[in-house]
PDB file of N, CA and C in Angstrom:
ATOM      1  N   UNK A   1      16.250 -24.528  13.893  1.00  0.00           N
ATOM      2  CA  UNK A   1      16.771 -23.361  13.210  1.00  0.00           C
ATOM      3  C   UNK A   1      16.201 -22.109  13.876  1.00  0.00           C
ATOM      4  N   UNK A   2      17.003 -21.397  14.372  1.00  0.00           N
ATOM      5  CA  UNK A   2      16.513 -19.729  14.746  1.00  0.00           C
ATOM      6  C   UNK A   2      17.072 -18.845  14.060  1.00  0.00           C
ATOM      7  N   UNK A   3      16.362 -17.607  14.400  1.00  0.00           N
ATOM      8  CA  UNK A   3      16.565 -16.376  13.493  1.00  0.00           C
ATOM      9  C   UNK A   3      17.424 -15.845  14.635  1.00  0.00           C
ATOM     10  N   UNK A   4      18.052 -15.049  13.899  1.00  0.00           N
ATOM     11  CA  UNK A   4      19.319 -14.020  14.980  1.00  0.00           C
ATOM     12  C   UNK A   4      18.788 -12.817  15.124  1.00  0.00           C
ATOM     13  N   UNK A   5      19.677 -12.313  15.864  1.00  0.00           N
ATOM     14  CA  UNK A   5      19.341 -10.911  15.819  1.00  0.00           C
ATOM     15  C   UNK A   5      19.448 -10.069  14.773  1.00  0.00           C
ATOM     16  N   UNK A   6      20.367 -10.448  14.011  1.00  0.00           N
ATOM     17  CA  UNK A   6      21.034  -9.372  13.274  1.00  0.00           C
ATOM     18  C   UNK A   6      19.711  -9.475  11.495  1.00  0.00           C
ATOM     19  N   UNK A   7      19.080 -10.333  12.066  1.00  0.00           N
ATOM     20  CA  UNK A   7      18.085 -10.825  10.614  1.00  0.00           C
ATOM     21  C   UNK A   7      16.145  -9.800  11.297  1.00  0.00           C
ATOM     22  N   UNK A   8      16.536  -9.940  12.470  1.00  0.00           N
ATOM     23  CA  UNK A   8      15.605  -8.743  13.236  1.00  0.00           C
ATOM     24  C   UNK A   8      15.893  -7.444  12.272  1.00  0.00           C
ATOM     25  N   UNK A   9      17.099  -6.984  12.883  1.00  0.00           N
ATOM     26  CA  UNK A   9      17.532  -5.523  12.702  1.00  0.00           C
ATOM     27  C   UNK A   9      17.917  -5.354  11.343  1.00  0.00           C
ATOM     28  N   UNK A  10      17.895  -6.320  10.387  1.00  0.00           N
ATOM     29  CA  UNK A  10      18.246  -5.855   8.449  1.00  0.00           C
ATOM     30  C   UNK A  10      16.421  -5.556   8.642  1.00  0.00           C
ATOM     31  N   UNK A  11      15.551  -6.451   9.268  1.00  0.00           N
ATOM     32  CA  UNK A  11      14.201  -6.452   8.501  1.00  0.00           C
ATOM     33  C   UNK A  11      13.644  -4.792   8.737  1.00  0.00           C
ATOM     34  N   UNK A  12      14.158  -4.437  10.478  1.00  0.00           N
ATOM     35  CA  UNK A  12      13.939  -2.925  10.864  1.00  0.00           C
ATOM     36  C   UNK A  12      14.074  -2.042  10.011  1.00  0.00           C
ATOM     37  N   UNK A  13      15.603  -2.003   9.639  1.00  0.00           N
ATOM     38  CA  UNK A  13      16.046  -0.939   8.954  1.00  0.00           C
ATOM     39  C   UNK A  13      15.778  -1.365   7.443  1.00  0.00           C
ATOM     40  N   UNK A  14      15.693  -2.443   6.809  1.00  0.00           N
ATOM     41  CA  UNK A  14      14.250  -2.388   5.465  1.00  0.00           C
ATOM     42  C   UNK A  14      13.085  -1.691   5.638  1.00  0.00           C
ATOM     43  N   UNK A  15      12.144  -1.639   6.956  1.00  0.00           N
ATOM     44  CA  UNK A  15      11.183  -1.105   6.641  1.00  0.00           C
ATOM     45  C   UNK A  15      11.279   0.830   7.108  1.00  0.00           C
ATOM     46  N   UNK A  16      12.198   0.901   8.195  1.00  0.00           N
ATOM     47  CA  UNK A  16      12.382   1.928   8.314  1.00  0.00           C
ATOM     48  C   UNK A  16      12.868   2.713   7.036  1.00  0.00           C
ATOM     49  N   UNK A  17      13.674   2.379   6.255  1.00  0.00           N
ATOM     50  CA  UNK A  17      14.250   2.982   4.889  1.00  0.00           C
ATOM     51  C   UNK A  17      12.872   3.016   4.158  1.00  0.00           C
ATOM     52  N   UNK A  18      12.111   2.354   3.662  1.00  0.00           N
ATOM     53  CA  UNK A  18      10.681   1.849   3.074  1.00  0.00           C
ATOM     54  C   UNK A  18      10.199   3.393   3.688  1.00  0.00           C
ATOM     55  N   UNK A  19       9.723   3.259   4.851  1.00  0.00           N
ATOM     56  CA  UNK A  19       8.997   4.857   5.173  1.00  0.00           C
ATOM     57  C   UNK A  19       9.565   5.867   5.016  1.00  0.00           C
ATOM     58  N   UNK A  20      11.280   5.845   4.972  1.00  0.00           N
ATOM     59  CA  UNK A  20      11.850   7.413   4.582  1.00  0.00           C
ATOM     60  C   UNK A  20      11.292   7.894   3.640  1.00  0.00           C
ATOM     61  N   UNK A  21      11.821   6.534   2.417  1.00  0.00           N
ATOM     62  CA  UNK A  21      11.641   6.863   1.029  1.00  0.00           C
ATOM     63  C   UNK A  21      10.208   7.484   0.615  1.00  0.00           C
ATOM     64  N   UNK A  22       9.022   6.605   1.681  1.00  0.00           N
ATOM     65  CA  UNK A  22       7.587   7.130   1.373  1.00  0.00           C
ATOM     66  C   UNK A  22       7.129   8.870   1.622  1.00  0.00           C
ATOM     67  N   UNK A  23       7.964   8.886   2.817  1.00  0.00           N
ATOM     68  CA  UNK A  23       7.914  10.498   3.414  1.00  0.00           C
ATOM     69  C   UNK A  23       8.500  10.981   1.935  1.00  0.00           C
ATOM     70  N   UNK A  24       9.829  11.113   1.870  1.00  0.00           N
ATOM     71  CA  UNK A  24      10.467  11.907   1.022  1.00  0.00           C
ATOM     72  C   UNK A  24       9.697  12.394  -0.707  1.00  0.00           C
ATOM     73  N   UNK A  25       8.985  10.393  -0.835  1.00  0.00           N
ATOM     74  CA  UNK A  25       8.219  10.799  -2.107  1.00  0.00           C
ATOM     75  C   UNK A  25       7.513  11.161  -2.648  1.00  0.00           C
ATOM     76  N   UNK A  26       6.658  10.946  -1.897  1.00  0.00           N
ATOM     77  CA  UNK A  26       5.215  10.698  -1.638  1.00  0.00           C
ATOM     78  C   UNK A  26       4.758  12.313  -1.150  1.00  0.00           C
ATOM     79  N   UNK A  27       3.132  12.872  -1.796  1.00  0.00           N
ATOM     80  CA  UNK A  27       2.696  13.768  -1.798  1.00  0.00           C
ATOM     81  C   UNK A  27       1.587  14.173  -1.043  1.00  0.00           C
ATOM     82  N   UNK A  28       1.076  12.957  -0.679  1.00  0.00           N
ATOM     83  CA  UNK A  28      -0.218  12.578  -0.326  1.00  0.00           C
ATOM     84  C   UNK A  28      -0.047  12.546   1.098  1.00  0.00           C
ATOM     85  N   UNK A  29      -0.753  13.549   1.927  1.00  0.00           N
ATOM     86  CA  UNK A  29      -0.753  13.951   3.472  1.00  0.00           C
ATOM     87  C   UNK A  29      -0.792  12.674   4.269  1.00  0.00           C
ATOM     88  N   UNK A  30      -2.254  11.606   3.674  1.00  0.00           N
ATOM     89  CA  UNK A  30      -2.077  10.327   3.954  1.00  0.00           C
ATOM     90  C   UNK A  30      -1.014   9.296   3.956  1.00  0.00           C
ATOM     91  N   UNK A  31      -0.626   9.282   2.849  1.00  0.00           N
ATOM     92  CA  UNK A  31       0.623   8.039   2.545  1.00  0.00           C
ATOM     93  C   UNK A  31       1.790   8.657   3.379  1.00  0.00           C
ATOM     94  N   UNK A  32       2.024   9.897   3.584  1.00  0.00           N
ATOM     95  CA  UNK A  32       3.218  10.325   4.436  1.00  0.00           C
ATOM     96  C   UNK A  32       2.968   9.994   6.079  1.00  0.00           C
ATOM     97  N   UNK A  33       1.653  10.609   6.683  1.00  0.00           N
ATOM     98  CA  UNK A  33       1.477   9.521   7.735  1.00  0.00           C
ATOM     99  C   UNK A  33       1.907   7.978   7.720  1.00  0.00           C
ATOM    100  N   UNK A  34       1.458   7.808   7.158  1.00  0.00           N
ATOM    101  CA  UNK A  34       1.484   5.738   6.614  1.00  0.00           C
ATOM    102  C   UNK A  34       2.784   5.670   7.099  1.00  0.00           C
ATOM    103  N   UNK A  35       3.901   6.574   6.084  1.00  0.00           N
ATOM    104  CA  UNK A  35       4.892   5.844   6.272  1.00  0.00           C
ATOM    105  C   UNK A  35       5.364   6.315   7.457  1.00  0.00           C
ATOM    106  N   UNK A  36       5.420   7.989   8.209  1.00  0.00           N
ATOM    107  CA  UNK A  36       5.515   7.807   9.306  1.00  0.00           C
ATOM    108  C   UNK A  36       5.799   6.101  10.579  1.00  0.00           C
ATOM    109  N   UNK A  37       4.110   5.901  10.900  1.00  0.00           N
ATOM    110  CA  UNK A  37       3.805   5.029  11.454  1.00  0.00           C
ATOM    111  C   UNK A  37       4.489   3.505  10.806  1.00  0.00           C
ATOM    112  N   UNK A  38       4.767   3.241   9.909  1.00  0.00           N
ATOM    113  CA  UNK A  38       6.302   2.282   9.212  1.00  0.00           C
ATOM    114  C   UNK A  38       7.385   2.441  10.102  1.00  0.00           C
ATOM    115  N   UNK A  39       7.707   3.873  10.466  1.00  0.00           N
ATOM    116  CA  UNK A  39       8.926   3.517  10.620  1.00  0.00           C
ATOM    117  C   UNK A  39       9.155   3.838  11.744  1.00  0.00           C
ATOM    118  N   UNK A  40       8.013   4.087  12.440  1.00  0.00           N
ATOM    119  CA  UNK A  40       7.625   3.789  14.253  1.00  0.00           C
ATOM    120  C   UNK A  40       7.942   2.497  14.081  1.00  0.00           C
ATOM    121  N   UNK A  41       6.973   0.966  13.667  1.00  0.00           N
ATOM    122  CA  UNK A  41       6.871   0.534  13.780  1.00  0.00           C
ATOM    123  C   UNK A  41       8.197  -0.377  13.452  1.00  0.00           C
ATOM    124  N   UNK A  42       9.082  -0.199  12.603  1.00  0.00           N
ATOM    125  CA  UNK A  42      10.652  -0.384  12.362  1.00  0.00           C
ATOM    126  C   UNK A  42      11.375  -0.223  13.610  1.00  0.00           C
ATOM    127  N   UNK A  43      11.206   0.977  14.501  1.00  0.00           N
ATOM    128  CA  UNK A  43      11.583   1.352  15.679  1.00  0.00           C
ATOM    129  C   UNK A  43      11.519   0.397  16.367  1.00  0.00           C
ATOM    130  N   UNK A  44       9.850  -0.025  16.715  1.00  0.00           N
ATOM    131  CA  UNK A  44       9.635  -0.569  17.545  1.00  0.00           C
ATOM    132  C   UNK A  44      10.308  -2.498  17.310  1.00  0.00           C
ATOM    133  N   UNK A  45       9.984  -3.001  15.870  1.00  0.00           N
ATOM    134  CA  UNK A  45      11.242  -3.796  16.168  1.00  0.00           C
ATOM    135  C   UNK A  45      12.198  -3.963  16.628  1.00  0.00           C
ATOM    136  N   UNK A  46      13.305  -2.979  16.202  1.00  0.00           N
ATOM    137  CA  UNK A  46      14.351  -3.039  16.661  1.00  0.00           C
ATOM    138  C   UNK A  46      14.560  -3.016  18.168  1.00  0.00           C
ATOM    139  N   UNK A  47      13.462  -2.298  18.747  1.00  0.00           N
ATOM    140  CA  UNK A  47      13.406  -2.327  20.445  1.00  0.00           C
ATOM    141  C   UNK A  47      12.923  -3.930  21.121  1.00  0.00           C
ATOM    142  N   UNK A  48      11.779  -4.449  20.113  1.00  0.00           N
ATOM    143  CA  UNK A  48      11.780  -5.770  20.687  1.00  0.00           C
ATOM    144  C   UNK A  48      13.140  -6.832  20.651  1.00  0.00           C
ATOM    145  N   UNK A  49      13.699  -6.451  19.635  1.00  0.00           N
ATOM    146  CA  UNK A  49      14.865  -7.607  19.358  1.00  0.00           C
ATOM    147  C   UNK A  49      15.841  -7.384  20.212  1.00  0.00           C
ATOM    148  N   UNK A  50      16.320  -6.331  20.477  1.00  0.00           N
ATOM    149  CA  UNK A  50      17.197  -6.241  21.793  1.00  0.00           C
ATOM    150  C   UNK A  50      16.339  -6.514  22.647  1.00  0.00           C
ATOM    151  N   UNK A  51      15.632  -6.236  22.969  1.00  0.00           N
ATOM    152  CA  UNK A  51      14.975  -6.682  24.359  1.00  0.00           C
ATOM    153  C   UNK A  51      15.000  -7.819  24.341  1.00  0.00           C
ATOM    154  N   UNK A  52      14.635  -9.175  23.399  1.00  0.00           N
ATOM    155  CA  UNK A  52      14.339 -10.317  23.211  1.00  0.00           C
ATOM    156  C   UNK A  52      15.702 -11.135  23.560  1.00  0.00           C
ATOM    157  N   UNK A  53      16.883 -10.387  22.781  1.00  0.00           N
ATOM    158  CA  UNK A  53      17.996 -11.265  23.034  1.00  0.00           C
ATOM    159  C   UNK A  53      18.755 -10.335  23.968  1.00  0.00           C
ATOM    160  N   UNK A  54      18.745  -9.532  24.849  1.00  0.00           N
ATOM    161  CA  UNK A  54      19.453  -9.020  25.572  1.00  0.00           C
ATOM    162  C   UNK A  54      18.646  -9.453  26.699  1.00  0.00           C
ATOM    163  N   UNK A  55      18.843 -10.015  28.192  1.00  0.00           N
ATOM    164  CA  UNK A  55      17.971  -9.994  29.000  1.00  0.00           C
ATOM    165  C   UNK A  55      17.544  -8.815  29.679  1.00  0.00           C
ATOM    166  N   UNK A  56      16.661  -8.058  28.663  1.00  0.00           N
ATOM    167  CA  UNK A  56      16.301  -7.176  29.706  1.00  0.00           C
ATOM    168  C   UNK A  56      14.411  -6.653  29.127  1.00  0.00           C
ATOM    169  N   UNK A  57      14.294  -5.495  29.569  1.00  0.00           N
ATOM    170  CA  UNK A  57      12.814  -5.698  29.564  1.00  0.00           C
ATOM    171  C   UNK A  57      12.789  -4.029  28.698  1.00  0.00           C
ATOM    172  N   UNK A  58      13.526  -3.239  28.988  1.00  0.00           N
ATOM    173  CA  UNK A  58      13.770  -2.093  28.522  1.00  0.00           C
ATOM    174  C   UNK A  58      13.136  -2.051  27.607  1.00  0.00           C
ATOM    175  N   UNK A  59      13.818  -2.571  26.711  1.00  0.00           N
ATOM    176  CA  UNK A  59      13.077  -2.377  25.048  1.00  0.00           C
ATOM    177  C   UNK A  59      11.216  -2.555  24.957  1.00  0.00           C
ATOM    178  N   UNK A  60      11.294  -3.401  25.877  1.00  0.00           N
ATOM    179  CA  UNK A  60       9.311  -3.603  25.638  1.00  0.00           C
ATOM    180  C   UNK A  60       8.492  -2.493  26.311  1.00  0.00           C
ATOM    181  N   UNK A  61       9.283  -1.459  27.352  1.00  0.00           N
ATOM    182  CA  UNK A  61       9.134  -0.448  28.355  1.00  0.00           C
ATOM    183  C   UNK A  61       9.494   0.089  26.960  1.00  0.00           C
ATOM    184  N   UNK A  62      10.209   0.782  26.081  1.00  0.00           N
ATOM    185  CA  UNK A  62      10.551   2.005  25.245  1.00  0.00           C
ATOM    186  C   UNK A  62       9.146   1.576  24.404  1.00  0.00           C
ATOM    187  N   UNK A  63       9.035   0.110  23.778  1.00  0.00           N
ATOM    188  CA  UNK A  63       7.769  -0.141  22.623  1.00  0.00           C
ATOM    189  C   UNK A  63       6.561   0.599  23.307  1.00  0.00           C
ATOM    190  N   UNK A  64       6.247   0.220  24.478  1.00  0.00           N
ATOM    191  CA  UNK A  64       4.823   1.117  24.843  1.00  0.00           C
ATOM    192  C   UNK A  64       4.900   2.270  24.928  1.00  0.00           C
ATOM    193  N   UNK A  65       6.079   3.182  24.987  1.00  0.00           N
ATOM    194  CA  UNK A  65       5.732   4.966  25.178  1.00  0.00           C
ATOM    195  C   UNK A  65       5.615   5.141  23.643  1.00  0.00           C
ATOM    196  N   UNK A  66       6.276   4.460  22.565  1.00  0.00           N
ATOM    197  CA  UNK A  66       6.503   4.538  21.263  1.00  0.00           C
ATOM    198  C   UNK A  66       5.105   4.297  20.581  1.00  0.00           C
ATOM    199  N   UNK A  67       4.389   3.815  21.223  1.00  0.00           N
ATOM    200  CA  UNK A  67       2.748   3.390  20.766  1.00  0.00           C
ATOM    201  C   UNK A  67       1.976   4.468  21.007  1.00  0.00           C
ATOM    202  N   UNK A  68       2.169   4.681  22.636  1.00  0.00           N
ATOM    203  CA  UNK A  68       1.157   5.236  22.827  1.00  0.00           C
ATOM    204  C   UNK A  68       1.503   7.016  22.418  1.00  0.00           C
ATOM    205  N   UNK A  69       3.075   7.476  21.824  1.00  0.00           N
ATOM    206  CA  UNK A  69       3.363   8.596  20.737  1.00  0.00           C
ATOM    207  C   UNK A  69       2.725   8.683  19.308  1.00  0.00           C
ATOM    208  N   UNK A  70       2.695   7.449  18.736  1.00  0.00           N
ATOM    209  CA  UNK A  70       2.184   6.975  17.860  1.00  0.00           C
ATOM    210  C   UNK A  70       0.565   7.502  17.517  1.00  0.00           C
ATOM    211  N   UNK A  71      -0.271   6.613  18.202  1.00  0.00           N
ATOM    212  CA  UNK A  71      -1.315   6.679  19.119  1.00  0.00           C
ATOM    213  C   UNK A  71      -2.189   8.072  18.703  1.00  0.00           C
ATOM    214  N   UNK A  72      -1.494   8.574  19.296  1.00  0.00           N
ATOM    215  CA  UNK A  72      -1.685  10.594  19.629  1.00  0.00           C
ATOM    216  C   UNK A  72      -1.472  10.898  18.390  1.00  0.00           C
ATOM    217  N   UNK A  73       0.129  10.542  17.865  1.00  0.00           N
ATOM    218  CA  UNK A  73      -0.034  11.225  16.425  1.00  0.00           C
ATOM    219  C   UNK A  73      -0.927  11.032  15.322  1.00  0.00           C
ATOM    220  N   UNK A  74      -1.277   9.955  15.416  1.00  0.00           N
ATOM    221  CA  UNK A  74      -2.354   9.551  14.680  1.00  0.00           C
ATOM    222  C   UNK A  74      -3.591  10.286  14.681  1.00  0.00           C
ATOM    223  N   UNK A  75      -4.089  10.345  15.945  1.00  0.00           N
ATOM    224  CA  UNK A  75      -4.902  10.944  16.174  1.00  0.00           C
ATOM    225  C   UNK A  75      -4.941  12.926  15.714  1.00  0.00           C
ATOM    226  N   UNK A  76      -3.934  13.094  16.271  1.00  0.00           N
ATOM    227  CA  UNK A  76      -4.033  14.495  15.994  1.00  0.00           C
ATOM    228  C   UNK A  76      -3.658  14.407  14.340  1.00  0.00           C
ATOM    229  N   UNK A  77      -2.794  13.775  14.002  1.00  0.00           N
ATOM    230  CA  UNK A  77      -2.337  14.037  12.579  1.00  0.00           C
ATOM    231  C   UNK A  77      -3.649  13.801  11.826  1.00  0.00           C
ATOM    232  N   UNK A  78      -4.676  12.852  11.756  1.00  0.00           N
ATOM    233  CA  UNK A  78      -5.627  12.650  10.720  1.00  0.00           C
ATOM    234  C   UNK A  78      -6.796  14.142  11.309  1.00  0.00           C
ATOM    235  N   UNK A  79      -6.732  14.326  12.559  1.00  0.00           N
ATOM    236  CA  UNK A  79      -7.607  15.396  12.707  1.00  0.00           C
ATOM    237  C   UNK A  79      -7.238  16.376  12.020  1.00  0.00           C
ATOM    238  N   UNK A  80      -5.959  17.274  12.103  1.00  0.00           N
ATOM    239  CA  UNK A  80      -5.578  17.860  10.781  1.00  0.00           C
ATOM    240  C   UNK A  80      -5.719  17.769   9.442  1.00  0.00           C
ATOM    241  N   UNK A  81      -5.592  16.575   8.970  1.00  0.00           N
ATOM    242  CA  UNK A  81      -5.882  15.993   7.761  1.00  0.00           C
ATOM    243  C   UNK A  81      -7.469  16.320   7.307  1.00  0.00           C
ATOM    244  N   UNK A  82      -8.174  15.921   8.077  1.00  0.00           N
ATOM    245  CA  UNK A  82      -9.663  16.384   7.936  1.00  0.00           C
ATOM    246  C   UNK A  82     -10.047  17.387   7.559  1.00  0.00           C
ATOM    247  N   UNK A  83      -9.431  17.999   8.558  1.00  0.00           N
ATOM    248  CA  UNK A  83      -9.758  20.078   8.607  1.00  0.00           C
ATOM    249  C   UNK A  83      -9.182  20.343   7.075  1.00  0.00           C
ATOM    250  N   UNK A  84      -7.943  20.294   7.242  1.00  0.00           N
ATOM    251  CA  UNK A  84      -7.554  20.736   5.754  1.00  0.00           C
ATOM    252  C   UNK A  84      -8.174  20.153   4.367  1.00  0.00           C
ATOM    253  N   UNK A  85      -8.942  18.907   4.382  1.00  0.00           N
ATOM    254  CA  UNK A  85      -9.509  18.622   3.634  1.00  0.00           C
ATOM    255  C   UNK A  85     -10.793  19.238   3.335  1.00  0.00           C
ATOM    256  N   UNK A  86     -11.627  19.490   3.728  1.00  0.00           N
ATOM    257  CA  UNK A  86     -12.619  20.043   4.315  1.00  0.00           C
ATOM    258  C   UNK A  86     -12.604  21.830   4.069  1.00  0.00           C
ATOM    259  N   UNK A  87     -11.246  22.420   4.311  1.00  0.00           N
ATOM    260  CA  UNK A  87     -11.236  23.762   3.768  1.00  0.00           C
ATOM    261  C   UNK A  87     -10.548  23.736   2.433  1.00  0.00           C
ATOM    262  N   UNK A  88      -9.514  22.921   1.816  1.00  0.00           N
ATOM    263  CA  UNK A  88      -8.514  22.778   0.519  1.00  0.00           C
ATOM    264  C   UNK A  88      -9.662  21.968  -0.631  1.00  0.00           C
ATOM    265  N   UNK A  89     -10.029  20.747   0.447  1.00  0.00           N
ATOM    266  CA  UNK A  89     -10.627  19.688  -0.828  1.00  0.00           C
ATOM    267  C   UNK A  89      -9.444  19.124  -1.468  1.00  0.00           C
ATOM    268  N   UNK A  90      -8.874  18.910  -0.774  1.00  0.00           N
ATOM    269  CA  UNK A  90      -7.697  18.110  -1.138  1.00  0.00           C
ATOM    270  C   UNK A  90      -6.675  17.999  -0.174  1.00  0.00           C
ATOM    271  N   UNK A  91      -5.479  16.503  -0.500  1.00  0.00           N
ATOM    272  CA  UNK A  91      -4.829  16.257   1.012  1.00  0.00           C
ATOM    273  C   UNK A  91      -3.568  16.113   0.355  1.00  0.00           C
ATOM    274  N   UNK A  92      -2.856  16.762  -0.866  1.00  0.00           N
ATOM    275  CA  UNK A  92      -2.047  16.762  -1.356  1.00  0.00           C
ATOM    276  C   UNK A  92      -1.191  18.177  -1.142  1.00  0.00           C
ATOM    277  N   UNK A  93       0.223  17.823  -0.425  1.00  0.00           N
ATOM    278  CA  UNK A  93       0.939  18.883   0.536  1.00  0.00           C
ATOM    279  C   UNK A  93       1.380  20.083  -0.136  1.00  0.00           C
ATOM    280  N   UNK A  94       1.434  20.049  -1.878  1.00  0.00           N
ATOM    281  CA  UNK A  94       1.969  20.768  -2.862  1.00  0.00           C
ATOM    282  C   UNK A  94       1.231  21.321  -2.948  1.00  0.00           C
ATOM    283  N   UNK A  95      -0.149  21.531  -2.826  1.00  0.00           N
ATOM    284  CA  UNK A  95      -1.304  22.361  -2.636  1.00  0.00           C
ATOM    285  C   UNK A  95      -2.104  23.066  -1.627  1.00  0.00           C
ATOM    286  N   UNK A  96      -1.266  22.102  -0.757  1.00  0.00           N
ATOM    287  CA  UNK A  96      -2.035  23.228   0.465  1.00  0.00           C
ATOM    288  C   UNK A  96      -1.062  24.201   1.385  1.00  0.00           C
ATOM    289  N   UNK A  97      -1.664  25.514   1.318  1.00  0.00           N
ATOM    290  CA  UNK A  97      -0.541  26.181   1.695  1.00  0.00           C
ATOM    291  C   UNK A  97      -1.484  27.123   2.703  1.00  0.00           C
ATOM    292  N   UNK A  98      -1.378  26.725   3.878  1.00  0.00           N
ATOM    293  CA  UNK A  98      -2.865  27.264   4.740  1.00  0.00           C
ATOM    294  C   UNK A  98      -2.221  29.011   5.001  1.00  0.00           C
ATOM    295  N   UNK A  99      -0.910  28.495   5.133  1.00  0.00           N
ATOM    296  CA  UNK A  99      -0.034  29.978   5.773  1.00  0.00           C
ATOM    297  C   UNK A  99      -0.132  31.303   4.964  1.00  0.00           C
ATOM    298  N   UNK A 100      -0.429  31.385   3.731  1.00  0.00           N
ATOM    299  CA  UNK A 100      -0.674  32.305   2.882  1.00  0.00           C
ATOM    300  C   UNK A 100      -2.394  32.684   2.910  1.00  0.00           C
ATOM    301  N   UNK A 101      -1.922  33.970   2.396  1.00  0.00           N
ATOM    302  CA  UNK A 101      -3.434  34.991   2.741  1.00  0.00           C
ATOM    303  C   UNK A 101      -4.325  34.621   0.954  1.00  0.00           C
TER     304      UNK A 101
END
């Protein structure tokens, strides 16, 4: 018994939808990263599964620039996260409004 492709790409776009919904709901500077990186990682399914059943290599060449974007954002995004914590005391987006005097 094998899995198809098309059971790849429902699971992608489950988790990719999963992180919209988290962005959209969600308040918390953290959990909106989170889901961010969800739906990289949704991405990056969908790039292995074509790659897997298409003969080609492409898709595993797109997964590593997609990591190492990832990667960075992470990095810079929680460094932000810090700072603003650190001056707000809090990481909740409805409250922090750095742009105002």
């Amino acid at each position: 018994m094998t899995v198809g492709l098309s059971w790849y790409l429902w699971l992608s776009a489950l988790l990719f939808c999963i992180g919209v919904a988290g962005v959209l709901t969600r308040r918390n500077a953290l959990i909106i990263f989170m889901s961010i990186e969800l739906m990289l990682n949704a991405v990056n399914l969908a790039f292995i599964s074509f790659g897997r059943y298409l003969p080609n290599i492409d898709g595993q060449v797109f997964v590593f620039f997609v990591m190492a974007v990832a990667a960075a954002e992470v990095a810079v995004g929680l460094a932000i996260i810090v700072t603003i914590f650190r001056h707000k005391e809090t990481v909740d987006i409805d409250q922090v409004n750095l742009m105002k005097w």
